[in-house]
N, C-alpha and C. Protein backbone atom coordinates (compact mmCIF):
# COMPACT_ATOMS: atom_id res chain seq x y z
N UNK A 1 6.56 -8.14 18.91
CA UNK A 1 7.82 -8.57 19.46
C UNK A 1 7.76 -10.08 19.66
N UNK A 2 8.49 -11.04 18.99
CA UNK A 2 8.54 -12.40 18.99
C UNK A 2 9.64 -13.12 19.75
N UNK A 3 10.75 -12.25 20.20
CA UNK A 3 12.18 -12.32 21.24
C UNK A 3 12.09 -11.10 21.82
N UNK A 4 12.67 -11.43 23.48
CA UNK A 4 13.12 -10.52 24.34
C UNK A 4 13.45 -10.92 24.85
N UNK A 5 15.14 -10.44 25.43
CA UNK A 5 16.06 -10.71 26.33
C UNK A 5 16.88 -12.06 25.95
N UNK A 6 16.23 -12.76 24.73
CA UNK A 6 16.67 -14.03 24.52
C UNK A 6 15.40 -14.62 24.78
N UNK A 7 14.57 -14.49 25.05
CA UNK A 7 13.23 -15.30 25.38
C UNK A 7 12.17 -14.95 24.52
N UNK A 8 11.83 -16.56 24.03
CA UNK A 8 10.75 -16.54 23.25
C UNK A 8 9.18 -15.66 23.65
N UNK A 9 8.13 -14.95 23.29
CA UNK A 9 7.49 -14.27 23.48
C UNK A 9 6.27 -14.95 22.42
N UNK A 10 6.53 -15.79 21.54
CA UNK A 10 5.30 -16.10 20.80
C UNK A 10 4.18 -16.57 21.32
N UNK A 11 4.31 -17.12 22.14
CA UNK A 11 3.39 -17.77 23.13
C UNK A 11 2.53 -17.17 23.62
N UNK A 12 2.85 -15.53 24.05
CA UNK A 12 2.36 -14.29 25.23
C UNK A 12 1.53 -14.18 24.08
N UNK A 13 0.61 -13.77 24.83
CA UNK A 13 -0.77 -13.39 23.79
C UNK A 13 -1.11 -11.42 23.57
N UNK A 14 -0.92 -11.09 22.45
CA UNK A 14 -0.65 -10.04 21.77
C UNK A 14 -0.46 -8.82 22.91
N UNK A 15 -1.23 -8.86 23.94
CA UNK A 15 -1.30 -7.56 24.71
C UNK A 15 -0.32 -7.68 25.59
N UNK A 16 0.12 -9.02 26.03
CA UNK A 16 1.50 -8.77 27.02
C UNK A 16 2.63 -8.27 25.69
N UNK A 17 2.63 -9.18 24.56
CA UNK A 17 4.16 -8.55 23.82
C UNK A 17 3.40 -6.92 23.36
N UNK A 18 2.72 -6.65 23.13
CA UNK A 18 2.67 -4.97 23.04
C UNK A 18 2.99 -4.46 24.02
N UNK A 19 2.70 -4.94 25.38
CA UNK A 19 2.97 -3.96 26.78
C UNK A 19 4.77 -3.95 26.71
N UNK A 20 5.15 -5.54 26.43
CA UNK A 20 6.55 -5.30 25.99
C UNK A 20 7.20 -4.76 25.42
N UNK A 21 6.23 -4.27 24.11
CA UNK A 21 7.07 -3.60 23.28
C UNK A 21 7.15 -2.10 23.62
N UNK A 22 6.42 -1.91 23.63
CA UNK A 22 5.84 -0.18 24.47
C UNK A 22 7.02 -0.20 25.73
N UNK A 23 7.21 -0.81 26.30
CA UNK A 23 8.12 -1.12 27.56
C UNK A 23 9.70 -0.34 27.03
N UNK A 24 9.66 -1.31 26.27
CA UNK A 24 11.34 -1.13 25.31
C UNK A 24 11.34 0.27 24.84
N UNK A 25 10.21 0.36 23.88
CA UNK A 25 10.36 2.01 23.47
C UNK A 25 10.64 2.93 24.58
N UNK A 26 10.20 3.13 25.55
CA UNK A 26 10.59 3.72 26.84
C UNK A 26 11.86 3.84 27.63
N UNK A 27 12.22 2.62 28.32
CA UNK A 27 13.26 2.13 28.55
C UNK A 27 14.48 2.36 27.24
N UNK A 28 14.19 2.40 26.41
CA UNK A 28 15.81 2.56 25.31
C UNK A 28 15.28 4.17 24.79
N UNK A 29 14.24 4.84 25.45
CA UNK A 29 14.23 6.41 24.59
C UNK A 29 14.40 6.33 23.22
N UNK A 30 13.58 4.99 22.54
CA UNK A 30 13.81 4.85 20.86
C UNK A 30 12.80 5.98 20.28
N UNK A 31 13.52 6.40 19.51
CA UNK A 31 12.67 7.56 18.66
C UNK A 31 13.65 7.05 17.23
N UNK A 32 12.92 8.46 15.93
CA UNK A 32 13.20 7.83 14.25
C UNK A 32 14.86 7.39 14.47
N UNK A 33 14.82 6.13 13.87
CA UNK A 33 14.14 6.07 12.70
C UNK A 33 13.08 5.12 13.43
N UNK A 34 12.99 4.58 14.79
CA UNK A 34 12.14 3.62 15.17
C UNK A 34 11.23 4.07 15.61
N UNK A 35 9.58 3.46 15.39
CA UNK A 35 8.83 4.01 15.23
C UNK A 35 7.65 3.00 15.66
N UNK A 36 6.49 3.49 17.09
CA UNK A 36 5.69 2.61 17.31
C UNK A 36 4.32 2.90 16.73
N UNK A 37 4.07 1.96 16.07
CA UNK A 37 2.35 2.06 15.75
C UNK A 37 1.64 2.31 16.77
N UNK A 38 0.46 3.36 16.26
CA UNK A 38 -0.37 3.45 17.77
C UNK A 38 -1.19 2.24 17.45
N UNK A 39 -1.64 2.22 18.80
CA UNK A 39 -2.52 1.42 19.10
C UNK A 39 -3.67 1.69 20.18
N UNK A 40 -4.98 1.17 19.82
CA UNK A 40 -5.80 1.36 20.91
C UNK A 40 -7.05 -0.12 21.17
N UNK A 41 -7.49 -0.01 22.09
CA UNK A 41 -9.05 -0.45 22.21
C UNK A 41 -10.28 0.11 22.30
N UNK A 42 -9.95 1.55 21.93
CA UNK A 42 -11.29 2.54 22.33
C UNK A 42 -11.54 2.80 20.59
N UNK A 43 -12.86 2.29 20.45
CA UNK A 43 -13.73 2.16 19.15
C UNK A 43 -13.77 3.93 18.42
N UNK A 44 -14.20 4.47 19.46
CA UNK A 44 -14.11 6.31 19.25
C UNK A 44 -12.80 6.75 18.28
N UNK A 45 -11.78 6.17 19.46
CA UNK A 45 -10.17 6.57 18.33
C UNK A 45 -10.08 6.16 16.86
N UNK A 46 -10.54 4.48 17.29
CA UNK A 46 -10.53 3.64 16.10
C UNK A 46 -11.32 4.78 15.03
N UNK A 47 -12.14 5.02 14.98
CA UNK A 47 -12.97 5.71 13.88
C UNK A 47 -12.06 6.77 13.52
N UNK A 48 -11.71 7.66 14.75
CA UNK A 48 -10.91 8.53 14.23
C UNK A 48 -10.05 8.82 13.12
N UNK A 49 -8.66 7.61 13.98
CA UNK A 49 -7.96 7.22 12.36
C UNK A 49 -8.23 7.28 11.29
N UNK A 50 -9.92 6.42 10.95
CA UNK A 50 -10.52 6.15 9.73
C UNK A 50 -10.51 7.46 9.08
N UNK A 51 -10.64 8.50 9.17
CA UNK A 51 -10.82 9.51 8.71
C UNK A 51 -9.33 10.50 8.37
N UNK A 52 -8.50 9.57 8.74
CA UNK A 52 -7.23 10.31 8.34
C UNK A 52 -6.37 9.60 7.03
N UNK A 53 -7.76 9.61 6.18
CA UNK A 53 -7.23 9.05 4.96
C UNK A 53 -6.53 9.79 4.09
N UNK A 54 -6.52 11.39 4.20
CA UNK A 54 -5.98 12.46 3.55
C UNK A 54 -4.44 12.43 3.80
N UNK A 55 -4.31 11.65 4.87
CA UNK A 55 -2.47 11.68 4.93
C UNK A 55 -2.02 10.46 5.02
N UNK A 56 -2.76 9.63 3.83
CA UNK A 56 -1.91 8.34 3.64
C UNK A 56 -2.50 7.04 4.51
N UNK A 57 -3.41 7.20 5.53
CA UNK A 57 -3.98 6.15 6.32
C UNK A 57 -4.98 5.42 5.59
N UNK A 58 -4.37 4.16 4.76
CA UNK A 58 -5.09 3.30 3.99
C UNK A 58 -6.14 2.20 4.76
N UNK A 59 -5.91 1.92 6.18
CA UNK A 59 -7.02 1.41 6.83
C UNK A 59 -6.52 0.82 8.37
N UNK A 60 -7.09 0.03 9.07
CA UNK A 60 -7.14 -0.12 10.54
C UNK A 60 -6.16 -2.12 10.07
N UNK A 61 -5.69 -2.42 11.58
CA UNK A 61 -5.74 -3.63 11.46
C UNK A 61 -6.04 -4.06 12.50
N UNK A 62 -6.91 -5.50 13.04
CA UNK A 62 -7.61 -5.45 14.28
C UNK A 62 -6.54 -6.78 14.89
N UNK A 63 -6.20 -7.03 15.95
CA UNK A 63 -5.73 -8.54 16.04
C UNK A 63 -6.68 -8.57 17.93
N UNK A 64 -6.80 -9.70 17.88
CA UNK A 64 -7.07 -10.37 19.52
C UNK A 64 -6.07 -10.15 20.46
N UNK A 65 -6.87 -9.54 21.31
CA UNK A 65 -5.70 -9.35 22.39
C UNK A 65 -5.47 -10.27 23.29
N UNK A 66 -6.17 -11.42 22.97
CA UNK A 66 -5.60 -13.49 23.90
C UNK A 66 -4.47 -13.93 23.16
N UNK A 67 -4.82 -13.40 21.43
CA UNK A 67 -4.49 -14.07 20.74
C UNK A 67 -2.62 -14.23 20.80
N UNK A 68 -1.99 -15.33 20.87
CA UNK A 68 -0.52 -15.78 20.41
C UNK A 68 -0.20 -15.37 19.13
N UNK A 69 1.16 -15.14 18.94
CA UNK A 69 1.78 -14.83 17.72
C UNK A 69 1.38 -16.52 16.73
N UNK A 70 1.01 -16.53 15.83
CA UNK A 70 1.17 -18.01 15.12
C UNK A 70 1.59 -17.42 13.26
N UNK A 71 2.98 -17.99 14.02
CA UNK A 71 3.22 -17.45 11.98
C UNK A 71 2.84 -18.47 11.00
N UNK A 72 2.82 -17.70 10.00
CA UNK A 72 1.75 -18.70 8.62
C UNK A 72 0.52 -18.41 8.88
N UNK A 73 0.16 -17.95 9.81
CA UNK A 73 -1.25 -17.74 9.78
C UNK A 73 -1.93 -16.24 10.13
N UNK A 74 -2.95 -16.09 9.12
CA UNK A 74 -3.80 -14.80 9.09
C UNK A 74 -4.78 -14.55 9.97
N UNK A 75 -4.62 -14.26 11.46
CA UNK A 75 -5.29 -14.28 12.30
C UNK A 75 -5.62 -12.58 12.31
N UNK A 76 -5.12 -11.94 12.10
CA UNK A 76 -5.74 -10.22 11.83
C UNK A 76 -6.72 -10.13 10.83
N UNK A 77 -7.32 -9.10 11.20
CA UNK A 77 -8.71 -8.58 10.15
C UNK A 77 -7.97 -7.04 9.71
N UNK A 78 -8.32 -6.83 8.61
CA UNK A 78 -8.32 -5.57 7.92
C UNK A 78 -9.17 -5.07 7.92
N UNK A 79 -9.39 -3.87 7.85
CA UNK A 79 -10.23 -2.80 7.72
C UNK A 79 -9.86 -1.95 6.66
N UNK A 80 -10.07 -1.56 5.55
CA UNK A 80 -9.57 -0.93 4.73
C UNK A 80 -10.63 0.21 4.39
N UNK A 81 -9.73 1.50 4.06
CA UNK A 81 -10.65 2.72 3.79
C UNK A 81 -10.53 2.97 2.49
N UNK A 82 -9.80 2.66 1.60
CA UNK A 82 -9.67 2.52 0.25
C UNK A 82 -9.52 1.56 -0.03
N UNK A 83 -10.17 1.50 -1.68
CA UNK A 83 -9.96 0.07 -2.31
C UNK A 83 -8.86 -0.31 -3.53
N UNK A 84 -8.31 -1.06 -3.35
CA UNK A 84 -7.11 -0.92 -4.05
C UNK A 84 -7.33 -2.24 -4.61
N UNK A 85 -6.38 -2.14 -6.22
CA UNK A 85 -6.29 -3.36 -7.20
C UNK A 85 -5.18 -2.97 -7.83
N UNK A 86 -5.12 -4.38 -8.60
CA UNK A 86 -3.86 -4.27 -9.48
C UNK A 86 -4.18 -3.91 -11.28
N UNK A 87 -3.31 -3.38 -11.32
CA UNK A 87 -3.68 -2.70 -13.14
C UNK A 87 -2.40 -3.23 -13.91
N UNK A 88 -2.20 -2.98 -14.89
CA UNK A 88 -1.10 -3.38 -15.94
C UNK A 88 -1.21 -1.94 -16.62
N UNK A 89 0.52 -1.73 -16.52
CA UNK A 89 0.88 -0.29 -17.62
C UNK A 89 0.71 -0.84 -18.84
N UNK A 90 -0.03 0.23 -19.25
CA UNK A 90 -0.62 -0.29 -20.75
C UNK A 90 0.15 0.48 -21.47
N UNK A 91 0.37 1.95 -21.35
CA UNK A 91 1.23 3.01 -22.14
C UNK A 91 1.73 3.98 -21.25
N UNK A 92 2.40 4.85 -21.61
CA UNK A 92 3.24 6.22 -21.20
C UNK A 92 3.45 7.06 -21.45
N UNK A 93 2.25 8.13 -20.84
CA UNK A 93 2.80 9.62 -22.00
C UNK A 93 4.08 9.81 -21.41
N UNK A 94 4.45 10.74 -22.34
CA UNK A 94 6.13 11.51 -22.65
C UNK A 94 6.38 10.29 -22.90
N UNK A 95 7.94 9.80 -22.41
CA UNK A 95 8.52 8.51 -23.18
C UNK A 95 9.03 7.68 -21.94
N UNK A 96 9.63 6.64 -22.65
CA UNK A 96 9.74 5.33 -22.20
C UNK A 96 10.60 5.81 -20.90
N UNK A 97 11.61 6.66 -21.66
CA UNK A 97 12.95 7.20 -20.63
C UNK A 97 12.66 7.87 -19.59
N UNK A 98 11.67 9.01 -20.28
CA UNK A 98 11.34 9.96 -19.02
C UNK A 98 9.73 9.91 -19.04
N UNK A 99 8.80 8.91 -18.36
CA UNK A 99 7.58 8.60 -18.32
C UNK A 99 6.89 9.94 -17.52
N UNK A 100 5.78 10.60 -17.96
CA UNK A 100 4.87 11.79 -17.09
C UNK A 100 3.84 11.16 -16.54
N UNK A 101 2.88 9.83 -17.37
CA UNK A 101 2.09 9.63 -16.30
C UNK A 101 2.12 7.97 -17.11
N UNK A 102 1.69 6.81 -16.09
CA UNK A 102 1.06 5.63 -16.93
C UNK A 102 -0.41 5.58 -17.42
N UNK A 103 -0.47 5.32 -18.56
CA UNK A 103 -2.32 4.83 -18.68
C UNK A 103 -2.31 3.26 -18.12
N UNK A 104 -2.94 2.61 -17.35
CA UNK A 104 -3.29 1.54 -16.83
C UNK A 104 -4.77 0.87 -17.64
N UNK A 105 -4.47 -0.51 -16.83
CA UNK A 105 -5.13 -1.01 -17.90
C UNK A 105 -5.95 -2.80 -17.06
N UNK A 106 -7.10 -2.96 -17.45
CA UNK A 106 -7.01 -4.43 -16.73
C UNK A 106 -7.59 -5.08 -17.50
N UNK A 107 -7.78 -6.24 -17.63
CA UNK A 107 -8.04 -7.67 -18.76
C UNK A 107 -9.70 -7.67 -17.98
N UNK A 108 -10.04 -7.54 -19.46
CA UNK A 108 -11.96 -7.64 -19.44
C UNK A 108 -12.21 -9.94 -18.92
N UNK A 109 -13.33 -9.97 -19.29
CA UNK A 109 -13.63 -11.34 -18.79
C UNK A 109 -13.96 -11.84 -20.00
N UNK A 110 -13.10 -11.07 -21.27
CA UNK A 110 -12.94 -11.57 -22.85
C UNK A 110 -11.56 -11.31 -23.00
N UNK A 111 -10.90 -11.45 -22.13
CA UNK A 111 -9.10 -11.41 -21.93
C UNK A 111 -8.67 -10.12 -23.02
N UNK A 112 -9.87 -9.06 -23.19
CA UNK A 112 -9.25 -7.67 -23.47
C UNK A 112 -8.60 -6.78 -22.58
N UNK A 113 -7.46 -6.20 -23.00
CA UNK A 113 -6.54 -4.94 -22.06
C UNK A 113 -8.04 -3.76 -21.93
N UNK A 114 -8.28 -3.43 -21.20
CA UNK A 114 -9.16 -2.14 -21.16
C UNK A 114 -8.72 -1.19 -20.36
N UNK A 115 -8.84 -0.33 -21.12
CA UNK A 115 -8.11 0.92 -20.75
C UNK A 115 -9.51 1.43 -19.10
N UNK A 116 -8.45 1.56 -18.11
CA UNK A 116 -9.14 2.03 -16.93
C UNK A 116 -8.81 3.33 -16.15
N UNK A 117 -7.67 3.77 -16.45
CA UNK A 117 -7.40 5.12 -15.35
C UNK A 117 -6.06 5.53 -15.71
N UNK A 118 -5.56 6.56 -15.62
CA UNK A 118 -4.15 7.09 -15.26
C UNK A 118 -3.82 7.38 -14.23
N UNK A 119 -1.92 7.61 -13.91
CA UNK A 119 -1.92 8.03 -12.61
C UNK A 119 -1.60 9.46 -13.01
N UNK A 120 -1.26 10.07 -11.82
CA UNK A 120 -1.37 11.57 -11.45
C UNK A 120 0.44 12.08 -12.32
N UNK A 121 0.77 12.95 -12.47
CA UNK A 121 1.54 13.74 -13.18
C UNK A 121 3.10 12.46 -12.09
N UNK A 122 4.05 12.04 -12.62
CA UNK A 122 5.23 11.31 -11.89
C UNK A 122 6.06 12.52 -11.83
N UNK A 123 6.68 12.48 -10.57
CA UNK A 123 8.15 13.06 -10.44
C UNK A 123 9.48 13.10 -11.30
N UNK A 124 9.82 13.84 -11.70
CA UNK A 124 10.75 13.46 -12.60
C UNK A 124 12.10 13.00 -11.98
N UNK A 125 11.73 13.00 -10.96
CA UNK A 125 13.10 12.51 -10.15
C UNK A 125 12.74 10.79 -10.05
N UNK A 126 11.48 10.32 -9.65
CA UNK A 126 11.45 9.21 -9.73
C UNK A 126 11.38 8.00 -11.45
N UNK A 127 11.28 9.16 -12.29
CA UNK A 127 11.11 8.58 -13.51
C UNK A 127 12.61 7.68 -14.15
N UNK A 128 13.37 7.96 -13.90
CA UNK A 128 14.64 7.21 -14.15
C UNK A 128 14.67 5.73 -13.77
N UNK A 129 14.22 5.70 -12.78
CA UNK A 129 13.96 4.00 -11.97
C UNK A 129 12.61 3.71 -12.32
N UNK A 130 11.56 4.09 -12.80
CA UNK A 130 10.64 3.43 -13.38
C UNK A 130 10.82 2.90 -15.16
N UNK A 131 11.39 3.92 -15.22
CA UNK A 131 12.00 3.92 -16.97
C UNK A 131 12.30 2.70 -17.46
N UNK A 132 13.38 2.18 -15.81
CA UNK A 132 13.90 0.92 -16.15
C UNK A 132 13.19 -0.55 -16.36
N UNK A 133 11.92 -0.37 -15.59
CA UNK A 133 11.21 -1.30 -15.78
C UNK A 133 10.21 -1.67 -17.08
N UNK A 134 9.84 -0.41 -18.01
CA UNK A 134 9.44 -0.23 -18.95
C UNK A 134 9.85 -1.07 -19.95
N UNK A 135 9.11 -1.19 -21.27
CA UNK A 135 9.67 -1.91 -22.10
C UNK A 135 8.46 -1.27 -23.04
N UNK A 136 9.21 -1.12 -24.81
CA UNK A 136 8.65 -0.57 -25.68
C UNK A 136 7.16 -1.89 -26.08
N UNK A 137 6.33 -1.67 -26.48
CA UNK A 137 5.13 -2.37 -26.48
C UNK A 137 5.36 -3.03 -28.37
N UNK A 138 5.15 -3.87 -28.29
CA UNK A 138 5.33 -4.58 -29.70
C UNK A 138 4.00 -4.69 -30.44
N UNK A 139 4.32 -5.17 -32.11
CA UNK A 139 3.17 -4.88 -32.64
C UNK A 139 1.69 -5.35 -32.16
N UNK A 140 2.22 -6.55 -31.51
CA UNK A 140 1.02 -7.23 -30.92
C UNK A 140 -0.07 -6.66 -29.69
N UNK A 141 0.38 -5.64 -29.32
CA UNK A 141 0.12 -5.11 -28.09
C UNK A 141 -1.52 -4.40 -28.41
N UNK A 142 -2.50 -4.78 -27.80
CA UNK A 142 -3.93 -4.38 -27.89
C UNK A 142 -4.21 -2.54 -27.90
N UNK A 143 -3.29 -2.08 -27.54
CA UNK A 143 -3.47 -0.73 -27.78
C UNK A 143 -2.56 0.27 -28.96
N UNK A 144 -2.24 -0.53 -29.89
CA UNK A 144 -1.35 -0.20 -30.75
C UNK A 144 -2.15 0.57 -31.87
N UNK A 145 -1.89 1.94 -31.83
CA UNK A 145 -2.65 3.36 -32.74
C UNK A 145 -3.79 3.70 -32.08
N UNK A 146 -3.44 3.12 -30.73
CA UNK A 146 -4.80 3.94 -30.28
C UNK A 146 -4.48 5.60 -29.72
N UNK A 147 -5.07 6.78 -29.65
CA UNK A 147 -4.71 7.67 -29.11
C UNK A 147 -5.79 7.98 -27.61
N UNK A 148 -4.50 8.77 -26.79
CA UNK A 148 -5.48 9.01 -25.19
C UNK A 148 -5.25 10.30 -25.20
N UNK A 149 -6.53 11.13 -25.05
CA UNK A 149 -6.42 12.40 -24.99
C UNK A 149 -7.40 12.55 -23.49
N UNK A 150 -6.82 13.73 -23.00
CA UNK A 150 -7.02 14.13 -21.52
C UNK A 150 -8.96 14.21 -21.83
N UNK A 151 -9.67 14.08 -20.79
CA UNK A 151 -11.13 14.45 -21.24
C UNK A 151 -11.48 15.93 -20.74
N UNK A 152 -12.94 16.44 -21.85
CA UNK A 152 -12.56 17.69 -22.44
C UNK A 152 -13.65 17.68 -20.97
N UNK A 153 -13.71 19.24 -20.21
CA UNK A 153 -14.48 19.39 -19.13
C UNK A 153 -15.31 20.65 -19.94
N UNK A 154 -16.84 20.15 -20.11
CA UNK A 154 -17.78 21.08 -20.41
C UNK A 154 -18.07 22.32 -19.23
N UNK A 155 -18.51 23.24 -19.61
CA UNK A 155 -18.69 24.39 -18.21
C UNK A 155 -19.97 24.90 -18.91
């Protein structure tokens, strides 16, 4: 919270504007669509969370509780429980229109596309608005006649 009541709050150092904000949620009975992050100082909980990566909890964020709001600046630490990067759609099974999954792809340190992962089966409800971003791959394109077949699982 950076205003309240008309009054600046950047100044208050993180744990008074949380007590504020927590305040408000109370006082106005805000429920969805508004929605407070929990928060704690007990290390025990903290871990907890960590482990609720199965429903989407990608990691912790820590800030100082002296600390002032200062925008432009990265005064929080992350904690992250997964590791995440960026890939380039390299191809698309099914088609351009109605995409089933992307093959992804990232540039070797010989500025080759290398083929790295797919994603999981897409919604076909969301495939219409990805469609749009697509674009057919031209002759030049590093994966042109290559074929991707699912890998075979020995038993």
């Amino acid at each position: 919270m950076l205003r309240l009541a008309g009054q600046d709050t950047i100044s208050w150092p993180y744990r008074r504007r949380r007590a504020a904000l927590e305040e408000l949620f109370v006082e106005h009975g805000l429920t969805a669509p508004w929605a407070l992050c929990p928060s704690t100082t007990d290390p025990d909980t903290a871990r907890e969370w960590l482990s609720w990566t199965a429903v989407g909890l990608e990691g912790l964020v820590f800030k100082r509780l002296d600390d002032p709001y200062r925008p432009a600046v990265r005064g929080w630490q992350k904690h992250k429980v997964r590791e995440t990067t960026e890939a380039i759609v390299g191809a698309v099974t099914g088609t351009l229109a109605a995409p089933r999954s992307l093959l992804l792809g990232r540039y070797d340190t010989g500025e080759r596309l290398q083929y790295t992962g797919r994603t999981t089966s897409l919604p076909q409800t969301d495939s219409s608005a990805l469609a749009s971003l697509l674009a057919p791959a031209g002759d030049e394109h590093p994966w042109t006649g290559w074929t991707f077949r699912p890998p075979r699982i020995r038993v």
